[in-house]
Protein backbone atom coordinates (compact mmCIF):
# COMPACT_ATOMS: atom_id res chain seq x y z
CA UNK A 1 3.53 -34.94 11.71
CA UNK A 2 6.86 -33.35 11.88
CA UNK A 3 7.73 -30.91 9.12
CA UNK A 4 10.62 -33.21 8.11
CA UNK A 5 8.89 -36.02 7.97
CA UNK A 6 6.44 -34.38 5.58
CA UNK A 7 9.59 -33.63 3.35
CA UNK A 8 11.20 -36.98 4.03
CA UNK A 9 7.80 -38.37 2.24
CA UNK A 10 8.44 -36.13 -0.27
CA UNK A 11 4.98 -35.22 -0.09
CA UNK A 12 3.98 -32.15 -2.38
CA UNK A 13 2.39 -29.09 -0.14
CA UNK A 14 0.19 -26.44 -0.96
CA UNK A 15 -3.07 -25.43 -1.92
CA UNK A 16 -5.53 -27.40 -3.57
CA UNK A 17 -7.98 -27.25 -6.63
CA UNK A 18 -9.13 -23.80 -7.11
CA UNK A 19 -13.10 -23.20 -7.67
CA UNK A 20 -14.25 -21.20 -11.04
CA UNK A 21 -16.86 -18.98 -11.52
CA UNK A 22 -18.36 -19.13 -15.10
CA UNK A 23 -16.94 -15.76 -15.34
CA UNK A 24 -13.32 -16.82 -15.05
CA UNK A 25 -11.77 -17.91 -18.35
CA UNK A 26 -8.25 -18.25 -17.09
CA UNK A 27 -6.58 -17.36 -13.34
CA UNK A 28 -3.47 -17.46 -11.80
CA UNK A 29 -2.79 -21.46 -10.76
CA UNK A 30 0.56 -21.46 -10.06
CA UNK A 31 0.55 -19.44 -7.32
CA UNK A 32 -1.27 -21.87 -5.20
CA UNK A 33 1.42 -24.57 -4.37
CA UNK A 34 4.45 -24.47 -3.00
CA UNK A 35 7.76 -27.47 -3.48
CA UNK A 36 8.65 -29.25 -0.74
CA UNK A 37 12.16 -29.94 -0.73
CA UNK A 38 13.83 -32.94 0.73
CA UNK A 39 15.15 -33.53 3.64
CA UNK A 40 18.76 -34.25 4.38
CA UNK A 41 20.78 -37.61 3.76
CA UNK A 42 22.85 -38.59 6.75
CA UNK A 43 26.28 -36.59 5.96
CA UNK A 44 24.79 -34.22 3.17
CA UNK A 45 23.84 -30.88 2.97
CA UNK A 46 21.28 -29.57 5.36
CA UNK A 47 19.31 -26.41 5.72
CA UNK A 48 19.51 -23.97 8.89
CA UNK A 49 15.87 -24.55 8.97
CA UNK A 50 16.11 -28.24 9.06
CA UNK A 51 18.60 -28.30 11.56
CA UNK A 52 16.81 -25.88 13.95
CA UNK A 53 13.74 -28.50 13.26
CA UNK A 54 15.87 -31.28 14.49
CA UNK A 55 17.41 -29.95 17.38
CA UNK A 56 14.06 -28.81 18.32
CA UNK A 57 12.50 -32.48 17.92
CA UNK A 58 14.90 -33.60 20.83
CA UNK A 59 13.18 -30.88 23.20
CA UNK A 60 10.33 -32.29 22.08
CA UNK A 61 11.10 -36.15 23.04
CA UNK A 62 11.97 -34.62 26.42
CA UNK A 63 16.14 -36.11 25.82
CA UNK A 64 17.15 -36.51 29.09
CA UNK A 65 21.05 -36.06 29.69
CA UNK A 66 23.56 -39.06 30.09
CA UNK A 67 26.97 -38.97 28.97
CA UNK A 68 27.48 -42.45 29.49
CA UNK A 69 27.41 -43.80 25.77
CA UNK A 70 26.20 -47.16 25.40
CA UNK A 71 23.61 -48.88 23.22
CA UNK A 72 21.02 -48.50 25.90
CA UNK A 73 21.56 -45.18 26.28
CA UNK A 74 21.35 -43.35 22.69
CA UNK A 75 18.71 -41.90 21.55
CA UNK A 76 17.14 -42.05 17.62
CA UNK A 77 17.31 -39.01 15.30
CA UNK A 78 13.79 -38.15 14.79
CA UNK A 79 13.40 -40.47 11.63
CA UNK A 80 14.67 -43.23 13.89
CA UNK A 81 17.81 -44.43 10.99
CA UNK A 82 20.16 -43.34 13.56
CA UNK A 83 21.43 -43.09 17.23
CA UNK A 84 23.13 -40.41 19.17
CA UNK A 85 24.73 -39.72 22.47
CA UNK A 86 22.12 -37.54 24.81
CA UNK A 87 24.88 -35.22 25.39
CA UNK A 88 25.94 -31.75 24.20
CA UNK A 89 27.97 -32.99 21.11
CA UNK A 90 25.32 -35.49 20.65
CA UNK A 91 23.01 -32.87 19.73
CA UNK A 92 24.73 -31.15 17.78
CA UNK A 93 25.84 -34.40 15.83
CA UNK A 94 21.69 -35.32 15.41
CA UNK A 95 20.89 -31.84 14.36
CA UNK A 96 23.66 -31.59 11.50
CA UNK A 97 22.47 -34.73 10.90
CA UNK A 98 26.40 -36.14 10.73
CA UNK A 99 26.69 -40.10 11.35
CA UNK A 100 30.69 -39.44 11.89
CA UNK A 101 31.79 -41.87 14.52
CA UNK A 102 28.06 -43.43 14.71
CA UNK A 103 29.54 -46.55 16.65
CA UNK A 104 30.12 -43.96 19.53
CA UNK A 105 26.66 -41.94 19.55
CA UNK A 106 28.14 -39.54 17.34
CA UNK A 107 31.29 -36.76 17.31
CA UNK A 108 32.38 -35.55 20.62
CA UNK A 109 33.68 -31.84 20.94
CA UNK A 110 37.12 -32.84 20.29
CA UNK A 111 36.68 -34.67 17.14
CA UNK A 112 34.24 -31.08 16.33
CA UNK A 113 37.50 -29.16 17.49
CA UNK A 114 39.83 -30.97 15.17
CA UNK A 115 37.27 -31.90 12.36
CA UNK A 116 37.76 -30.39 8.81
CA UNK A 117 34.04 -30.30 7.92
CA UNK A 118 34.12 -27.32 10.63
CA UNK A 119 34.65 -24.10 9.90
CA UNK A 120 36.14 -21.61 12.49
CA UNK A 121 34.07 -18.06 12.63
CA UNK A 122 36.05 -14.73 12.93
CA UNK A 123 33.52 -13.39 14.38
CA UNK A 124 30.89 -14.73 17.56
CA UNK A 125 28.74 -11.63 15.66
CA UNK A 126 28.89 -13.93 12.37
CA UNK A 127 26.59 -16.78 14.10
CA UNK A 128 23.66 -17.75 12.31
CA UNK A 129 20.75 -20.08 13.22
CA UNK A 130 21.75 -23.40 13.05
CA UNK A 131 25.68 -22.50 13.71
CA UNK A 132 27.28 -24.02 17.08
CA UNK A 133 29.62 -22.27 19.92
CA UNK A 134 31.92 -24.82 20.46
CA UNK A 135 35.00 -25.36 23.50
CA UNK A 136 36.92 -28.62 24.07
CA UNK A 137 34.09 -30.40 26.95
CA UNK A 138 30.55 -28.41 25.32
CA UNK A 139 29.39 -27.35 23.17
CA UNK A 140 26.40 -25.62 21.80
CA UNK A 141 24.07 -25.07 18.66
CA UNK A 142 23.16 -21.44 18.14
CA UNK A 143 19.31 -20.46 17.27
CA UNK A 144 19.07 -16.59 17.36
CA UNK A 145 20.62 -13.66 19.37
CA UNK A 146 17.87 -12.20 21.82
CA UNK A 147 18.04 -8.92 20.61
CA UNK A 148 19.23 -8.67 16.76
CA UNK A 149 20.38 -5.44 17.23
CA UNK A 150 22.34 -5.88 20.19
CA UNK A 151 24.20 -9.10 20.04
CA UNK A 152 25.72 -8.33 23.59
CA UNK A 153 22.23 -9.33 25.33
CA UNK A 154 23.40 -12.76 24.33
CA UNK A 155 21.79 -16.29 22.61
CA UNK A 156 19.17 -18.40 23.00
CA UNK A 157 20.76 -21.81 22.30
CA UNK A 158 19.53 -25.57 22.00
CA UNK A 159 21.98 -27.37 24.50
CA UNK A 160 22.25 -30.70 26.53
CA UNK A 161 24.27 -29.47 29.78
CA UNK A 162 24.80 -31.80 32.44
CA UNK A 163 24.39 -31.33 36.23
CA UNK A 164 26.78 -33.61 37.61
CA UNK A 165 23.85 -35.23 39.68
CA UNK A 166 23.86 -38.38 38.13
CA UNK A 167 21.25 -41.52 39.22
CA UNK A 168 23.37 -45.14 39.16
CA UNK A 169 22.67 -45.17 34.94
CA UNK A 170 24.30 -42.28 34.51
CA UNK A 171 20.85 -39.96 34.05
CA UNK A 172 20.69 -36.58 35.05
CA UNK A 173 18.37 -33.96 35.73
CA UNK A 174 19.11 -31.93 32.43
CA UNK A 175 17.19 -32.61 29.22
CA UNK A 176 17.23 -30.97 25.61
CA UNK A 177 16.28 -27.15 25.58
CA UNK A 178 16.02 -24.71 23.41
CA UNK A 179 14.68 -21.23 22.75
CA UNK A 180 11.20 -21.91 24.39
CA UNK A 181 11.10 -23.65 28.26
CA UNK A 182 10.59 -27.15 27.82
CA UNK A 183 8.46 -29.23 29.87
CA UNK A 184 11.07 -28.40 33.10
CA UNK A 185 11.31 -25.05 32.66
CA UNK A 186 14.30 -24.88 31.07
CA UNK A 187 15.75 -22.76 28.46
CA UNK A 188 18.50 -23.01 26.17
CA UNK A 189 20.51 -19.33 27.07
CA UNK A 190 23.98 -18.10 26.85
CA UNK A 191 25.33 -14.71 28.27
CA UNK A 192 27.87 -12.73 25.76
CA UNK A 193 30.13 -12.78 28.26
CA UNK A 194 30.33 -16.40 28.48
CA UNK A 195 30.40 -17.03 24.63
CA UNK A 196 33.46 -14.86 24.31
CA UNK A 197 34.97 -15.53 27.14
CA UNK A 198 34.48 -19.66 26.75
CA UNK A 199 34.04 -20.32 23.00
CA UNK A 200 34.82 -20.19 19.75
CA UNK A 201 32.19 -19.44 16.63
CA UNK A 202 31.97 -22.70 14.10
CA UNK A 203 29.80 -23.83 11.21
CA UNK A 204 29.25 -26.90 9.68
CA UNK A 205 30.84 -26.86 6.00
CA UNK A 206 27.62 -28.39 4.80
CA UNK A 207 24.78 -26.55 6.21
CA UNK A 208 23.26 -24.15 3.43
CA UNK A 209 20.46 -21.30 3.94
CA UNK A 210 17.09 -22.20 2.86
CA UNK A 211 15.39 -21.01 -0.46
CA UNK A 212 11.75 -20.50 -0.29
CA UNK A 213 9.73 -22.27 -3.44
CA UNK A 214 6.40 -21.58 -5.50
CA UNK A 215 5.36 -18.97 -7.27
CA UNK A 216 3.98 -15.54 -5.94
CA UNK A 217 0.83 -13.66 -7.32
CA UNK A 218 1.71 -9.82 -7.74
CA UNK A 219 -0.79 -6.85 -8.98
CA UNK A 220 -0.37 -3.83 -9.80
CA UNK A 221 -2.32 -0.67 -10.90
CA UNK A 222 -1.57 2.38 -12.38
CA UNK A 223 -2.91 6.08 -11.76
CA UNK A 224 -5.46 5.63 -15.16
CA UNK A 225 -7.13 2.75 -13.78
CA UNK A 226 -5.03 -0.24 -15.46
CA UNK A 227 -4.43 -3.03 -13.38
CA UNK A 228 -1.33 -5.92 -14.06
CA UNK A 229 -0.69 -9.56 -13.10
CA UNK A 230 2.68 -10.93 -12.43
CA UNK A 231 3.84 -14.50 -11.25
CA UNK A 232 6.98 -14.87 -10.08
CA UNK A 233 9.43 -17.91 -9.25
CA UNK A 234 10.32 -16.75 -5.30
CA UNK A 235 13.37 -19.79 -5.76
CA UNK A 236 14.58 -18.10 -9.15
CA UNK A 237 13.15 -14.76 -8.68
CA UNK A 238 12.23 -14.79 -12.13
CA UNK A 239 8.62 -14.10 -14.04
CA UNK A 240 7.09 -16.70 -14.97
CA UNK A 241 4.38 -14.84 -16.38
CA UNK A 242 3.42 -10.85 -16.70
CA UNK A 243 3.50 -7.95 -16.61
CA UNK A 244 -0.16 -8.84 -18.37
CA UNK A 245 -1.40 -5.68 -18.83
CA UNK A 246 -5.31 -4.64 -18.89
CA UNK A 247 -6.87 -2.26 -21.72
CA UNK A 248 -9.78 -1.09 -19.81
CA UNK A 249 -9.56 1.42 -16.35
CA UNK A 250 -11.51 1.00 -13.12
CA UNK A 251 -12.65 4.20 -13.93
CA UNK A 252 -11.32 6.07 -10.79
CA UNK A 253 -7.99 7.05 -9.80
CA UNK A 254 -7.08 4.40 -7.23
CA UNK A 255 -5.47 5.26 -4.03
CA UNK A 256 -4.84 1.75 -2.22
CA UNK A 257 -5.01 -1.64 -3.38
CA UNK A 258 -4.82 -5.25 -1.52
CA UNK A 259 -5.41 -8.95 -3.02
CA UNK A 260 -7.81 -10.42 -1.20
CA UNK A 261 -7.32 -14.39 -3.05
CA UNK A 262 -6.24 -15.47 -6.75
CA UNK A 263 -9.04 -13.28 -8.35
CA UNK A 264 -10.08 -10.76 -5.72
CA UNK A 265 -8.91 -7.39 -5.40
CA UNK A 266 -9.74 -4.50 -2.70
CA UNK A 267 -9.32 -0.91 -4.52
CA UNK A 268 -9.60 1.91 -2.72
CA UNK A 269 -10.45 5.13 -4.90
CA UNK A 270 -8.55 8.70 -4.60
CA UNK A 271 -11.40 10.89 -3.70
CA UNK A 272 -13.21 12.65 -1.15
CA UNK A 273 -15.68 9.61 -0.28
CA UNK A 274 -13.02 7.18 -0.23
CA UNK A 275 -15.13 4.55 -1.87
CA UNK A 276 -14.11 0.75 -1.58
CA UNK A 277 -14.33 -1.47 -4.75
CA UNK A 278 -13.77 -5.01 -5.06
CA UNK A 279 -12.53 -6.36 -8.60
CA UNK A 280 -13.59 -9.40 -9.44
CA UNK A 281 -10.64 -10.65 -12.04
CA UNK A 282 -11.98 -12.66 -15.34
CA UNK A 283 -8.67 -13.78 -16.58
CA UNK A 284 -5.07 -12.97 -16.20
CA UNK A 285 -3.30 -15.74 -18.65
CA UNK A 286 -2.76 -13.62 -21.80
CA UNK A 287 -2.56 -9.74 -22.50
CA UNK A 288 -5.05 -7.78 -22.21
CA UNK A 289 -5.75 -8.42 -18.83
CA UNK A 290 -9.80 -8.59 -18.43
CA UNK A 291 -12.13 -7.85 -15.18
CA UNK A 292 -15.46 -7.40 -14.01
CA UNK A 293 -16.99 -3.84 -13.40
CA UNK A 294 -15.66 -2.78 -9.81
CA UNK A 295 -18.10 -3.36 -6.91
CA UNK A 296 -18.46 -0.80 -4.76
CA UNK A 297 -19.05 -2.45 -1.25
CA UNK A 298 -17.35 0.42 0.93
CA UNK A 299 -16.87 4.47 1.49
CA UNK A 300 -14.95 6.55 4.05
CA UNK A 301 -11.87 3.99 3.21
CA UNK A 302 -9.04 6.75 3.07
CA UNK A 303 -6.14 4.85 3.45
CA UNK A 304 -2.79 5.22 2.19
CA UNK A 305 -2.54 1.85 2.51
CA UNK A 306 -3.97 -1.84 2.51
CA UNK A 307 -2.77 -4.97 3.44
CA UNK A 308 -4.92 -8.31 3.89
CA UNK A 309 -3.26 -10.96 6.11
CA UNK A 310 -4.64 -14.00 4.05
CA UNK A 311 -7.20 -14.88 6.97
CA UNK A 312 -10.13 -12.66 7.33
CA UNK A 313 -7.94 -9.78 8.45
CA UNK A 314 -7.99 -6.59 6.43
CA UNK A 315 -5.54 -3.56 8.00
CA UNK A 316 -5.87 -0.55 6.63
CA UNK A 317 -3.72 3.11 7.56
CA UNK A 318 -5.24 6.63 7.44
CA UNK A 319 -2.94 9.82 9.07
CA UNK A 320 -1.26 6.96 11.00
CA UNK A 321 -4.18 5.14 12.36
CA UNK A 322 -4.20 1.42 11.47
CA UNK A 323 -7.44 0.11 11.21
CA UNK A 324 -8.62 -3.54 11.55
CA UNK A 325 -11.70 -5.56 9.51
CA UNK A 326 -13.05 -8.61 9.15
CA UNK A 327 -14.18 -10.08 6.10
CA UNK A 328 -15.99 -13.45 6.20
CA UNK A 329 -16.25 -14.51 2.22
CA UNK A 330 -13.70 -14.70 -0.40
CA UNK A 331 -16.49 -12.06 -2.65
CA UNK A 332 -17.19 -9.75 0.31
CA UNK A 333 -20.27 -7.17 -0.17
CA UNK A 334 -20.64 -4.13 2.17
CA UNK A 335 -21.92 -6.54 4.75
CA UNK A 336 -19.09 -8.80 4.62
CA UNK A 337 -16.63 -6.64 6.39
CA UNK A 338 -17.16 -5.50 9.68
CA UNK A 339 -14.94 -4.68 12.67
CA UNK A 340 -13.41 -1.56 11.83
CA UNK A 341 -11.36 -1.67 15.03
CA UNK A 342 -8.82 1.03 15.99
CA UNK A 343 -5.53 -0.93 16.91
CA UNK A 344 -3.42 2.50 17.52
CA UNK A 345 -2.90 6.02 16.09
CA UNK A 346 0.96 5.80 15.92
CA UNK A 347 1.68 3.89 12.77
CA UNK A 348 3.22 6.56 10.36
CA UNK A 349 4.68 3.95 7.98
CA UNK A 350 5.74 4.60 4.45
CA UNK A 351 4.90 0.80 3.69
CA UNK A 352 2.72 -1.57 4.94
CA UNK A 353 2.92 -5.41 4.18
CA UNK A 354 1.35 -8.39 6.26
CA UNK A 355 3.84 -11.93 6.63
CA UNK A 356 0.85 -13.59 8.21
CA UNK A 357 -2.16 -13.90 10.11
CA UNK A 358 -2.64 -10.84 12.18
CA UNK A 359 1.45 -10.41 11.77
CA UNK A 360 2.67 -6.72 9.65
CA UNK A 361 5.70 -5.74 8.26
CA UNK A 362 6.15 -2.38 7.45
CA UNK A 363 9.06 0.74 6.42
CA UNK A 364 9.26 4.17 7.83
CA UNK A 365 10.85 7.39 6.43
CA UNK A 366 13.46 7.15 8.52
CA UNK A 367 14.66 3.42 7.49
CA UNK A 368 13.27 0.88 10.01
CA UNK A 369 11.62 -2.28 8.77
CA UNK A 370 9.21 -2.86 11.54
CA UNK A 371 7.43 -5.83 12.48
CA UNK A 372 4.16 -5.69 14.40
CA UNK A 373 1.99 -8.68 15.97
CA UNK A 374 -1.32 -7.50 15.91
CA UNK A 375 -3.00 -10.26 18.20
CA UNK A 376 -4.73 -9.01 21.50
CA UNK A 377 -3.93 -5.96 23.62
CA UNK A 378 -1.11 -4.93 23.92
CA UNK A 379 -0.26 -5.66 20.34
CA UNK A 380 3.92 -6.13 20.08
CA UNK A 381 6.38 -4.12 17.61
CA UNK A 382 9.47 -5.29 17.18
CA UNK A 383 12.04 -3.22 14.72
CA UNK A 384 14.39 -5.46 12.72
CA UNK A 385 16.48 -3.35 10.89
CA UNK A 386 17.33 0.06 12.39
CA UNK A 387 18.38 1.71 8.62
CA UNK A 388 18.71 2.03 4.91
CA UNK A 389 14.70 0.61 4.28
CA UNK A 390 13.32 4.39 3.75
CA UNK A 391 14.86 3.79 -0.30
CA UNK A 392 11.83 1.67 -0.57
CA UNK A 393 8.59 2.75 -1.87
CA UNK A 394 6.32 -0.22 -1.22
CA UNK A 395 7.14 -3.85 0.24
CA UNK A 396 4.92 -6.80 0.01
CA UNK A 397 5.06 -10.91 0.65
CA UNK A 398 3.42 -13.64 -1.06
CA UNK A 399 4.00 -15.28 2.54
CA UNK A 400 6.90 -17.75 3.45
CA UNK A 401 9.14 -15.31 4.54
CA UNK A 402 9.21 -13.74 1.40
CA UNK A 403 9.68 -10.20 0.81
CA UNK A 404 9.79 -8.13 -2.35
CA UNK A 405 11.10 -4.32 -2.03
CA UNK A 406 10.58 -1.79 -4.92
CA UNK A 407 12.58 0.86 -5.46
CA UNK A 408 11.48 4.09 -7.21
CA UNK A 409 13.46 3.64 -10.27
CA UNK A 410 11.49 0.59 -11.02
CA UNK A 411 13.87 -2.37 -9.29
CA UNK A 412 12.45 -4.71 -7.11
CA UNK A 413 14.84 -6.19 -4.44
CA UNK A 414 14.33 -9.63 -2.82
CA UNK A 415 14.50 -10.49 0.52
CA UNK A 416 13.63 -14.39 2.53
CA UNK A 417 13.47 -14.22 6.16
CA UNK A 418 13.63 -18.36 6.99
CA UNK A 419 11.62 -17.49 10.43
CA UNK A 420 9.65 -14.29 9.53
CA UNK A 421 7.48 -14.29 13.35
CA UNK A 422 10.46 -14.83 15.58
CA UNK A 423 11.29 -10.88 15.96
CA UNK A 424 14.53 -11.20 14.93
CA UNK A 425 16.16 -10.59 11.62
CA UNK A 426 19.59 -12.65 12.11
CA UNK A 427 17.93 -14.97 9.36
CA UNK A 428 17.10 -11.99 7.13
CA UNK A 429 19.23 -12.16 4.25
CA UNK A 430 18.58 -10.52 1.00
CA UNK A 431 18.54 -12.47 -2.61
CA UNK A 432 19.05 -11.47 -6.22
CA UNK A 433 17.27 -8.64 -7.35
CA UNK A 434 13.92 -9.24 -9.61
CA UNK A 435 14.51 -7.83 -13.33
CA UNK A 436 14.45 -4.04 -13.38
CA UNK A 437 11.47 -3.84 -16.44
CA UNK A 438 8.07 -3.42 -15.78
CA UNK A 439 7.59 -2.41 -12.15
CA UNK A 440 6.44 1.40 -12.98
CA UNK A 441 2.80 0.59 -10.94
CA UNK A 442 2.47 2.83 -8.18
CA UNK A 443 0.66 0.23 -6.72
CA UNK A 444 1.95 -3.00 -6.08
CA UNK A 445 0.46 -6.00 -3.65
CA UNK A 446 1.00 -9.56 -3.61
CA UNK A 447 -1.71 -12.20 -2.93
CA UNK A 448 -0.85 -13.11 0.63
CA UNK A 449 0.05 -16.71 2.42
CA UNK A 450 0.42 -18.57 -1.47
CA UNK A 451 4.52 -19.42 -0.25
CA UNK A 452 4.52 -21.78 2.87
């Protein structure tokens, strides 16, 4: 089912009912589901997301161009409430998810041109996803640049072009594309050259960035051995629990740490052996924070850091070799994590972070947020920012595009990227800072893939 249909349902995602051991008096249980938001109303606001979803739906549906607008030739939205011209202001109409002129398959690009619910750009460099190019005859709706950093390579667009080689209805051999080939090959791509030289930059007064929802699972540990628990709204970025504090130590100095699930945690110690524990949590509701006795299950773990991906992937960096495992139970034992597979010996990052399975994010000293796709050989680094990310001192995500940045003097910045695996960061945009108290842990990590 279509992700907007799910929300159109206004069906309630996330995770489901979470299994206790007798040990655990009280866990973390908000951190587990995630609000879906509904979907647009014909005419009302509408997320970038959802209109990159849309747009995307007629590539699906294979749309097949016609500019000849007549009952039998316009095509449903993907709910099927409404009808649209397959043409280039057709899609565009569909996407926004605008019934203007609905008798006539939707807005062409004059009424666009000389519509107030469109706002002119100053800038082709101020596109974002979901955005359109626009010129009296085409138009286009704008998904991401090809290279973030160098807007000059030019767009990948969803479009509805025309050929001119029409069949006797008025079909022709063009049909709805957008970043990805669709089923003829085709791609939706624009030059720079021909976007400045052939349109202007609009947006549609009532599309609105997307807010992640659900709340994020955050521990922490100190240098004495004291571990914290912190949920946080990711929508608000506000607490909505923590910093619960423990009394007792692990009783070693810990060096790394990664959440492995809701009660789990991977501790690495700060010695010579570099001995792996797992800490099994008993309850993290009210202060004092209470745990089991670490497990040791590991040694020769000398990381500087740890990150677990949410799905049986643990990566781990020593002298700038990042190391892969597998674990295969949710209360691994020595046995229970294998692997150990050298991915490269090139990774001197200052943080490490994972967005998803097998996908890292990670900071160097220099200031590059990097993003890394660690699936198969050769494994793919893309950088998305080229400066000012050496301030932080540790990054981590709950999932969802979700990033939280902490600063040494105890802040904690917030970041969403709406599409945090398309190696771009044009939909990178940074939130309201987290309150300033409480984030003295030199460790920080988030339990992983809990925001969808």
């Amino acid at each position: 089912m279509p992700k907007n249909a799910v929300l159109r349902l206004g069906i309630i995602t996330g995770l489901s009912a979470i299994i206790m051991t007798s040990l655990l008096t009280a866990v973390d249980v908000a951190g587990r589901a995630t609000q879906a938001q509904a979907a647009s109303a014909p005419n009302g606001t509408i997320s970038r997301s959802e209109v990159l979803d849309r747009a995307q739906n007629w590539v699906d549906r294979n749309v097949r161009y016609n500019t000849t607008r007549h009952s039998s030739t316009l095509i449903t939205d993907q709910e099927g409430d409404d009808k649209y011209g397959p043409d280039c202001s057709g899609l565009v109409s569909m996407a926004w998810h605008t019934t203007a002129n609905s008798g006539k398959g939707g807005n062409s690009t004059y009424d666009f041109l000389h519509s107030s619910d469109i706002e002119r750009l100053s800038s082709m460099h101020d596109l974002r996803p979901g955005d359109a190019i626009l010129r009296d005859g085409h138009m286009e709706l704008f998904a991401r640049w090809k290279d973030a950093g160098d807007h000059t390579k030019g767009a990948w667009t969803y479009s509805l072009n025309g050929t001119g080689d029409a069949d006797s209805s008025g079909w022709q051999n063009d049909w709805a594309k957008g970043p990805q080939a669709n089923s003829h090959g085709q791609r939706g791509d624009e030059s720079w050259s021909s976007m400045t030289g052939n349109f202007i930059p609009v947006r549609y007064e009532r599309i609105v960035d997307d807010h992640p929802t659900g709340v994020a699972s955050v521990y922490g540990a100190y240098e004495d051995g004291r571990l914290t628990y912190t949920a946080i709204d990711v929508a608000l970025g506000q607490r909505t629990l923590g910093a619960i504090k423990s009394d007792t130590t692990l009783g070693f100095k810990p060096k790394a740490l990664a959440t492995l699930n809701f009660n789990t945690l991977l501790v690495t110690e700060d010695g010579p052996d570099g001995n792996l524990y797992r800490v099994d949590i008993i309850s993290n509701r009210a202060e004092p924070l209470t745990f089991s006795k670490p497990v040791r299950i590991g040694h020769g773990f000398q990381h500087q850091h740890l990150a677990y991906d949410g799905a049986g992937h643990l990566f781990g960096i020593y002298n700038g070799q990042l190391r892969r495992y597998t674990i295969t139970t949710n209360k691994p034992t020595e046995t229970n994590i294998t692997g150990n597979t050298l991915i490269d010996g090139n990774f001197t990052l200052k943080t490490l972070t994972t967005t998803g399975p097998n996908w890292l994010l990670g900071t160097t000293t220099s200031g590059e947020l990097i993003s890394y796709h660690i699936d198969g050989s050769p494994w793919k680094r893309t950088v998305l920012r080229t400066s000012t990310w050496q301030i932080f001192d540790t990054l981590l995500s709950p999932g969802g595009g979700v990033y939280f940045a902490h600063l040494p003097d105890g802040a904690m910045r917030r970041y969403h990227d709406i599409n945090p695996h398309d190696t771009t960061s044009d939909d990178l945009t940074q939130l309201n800072d987290l309150d300033n108290n409480g984030w003295d842990q030199p460790l920080l990590s988030a339990q992983p893939a809990t925001i969808h």
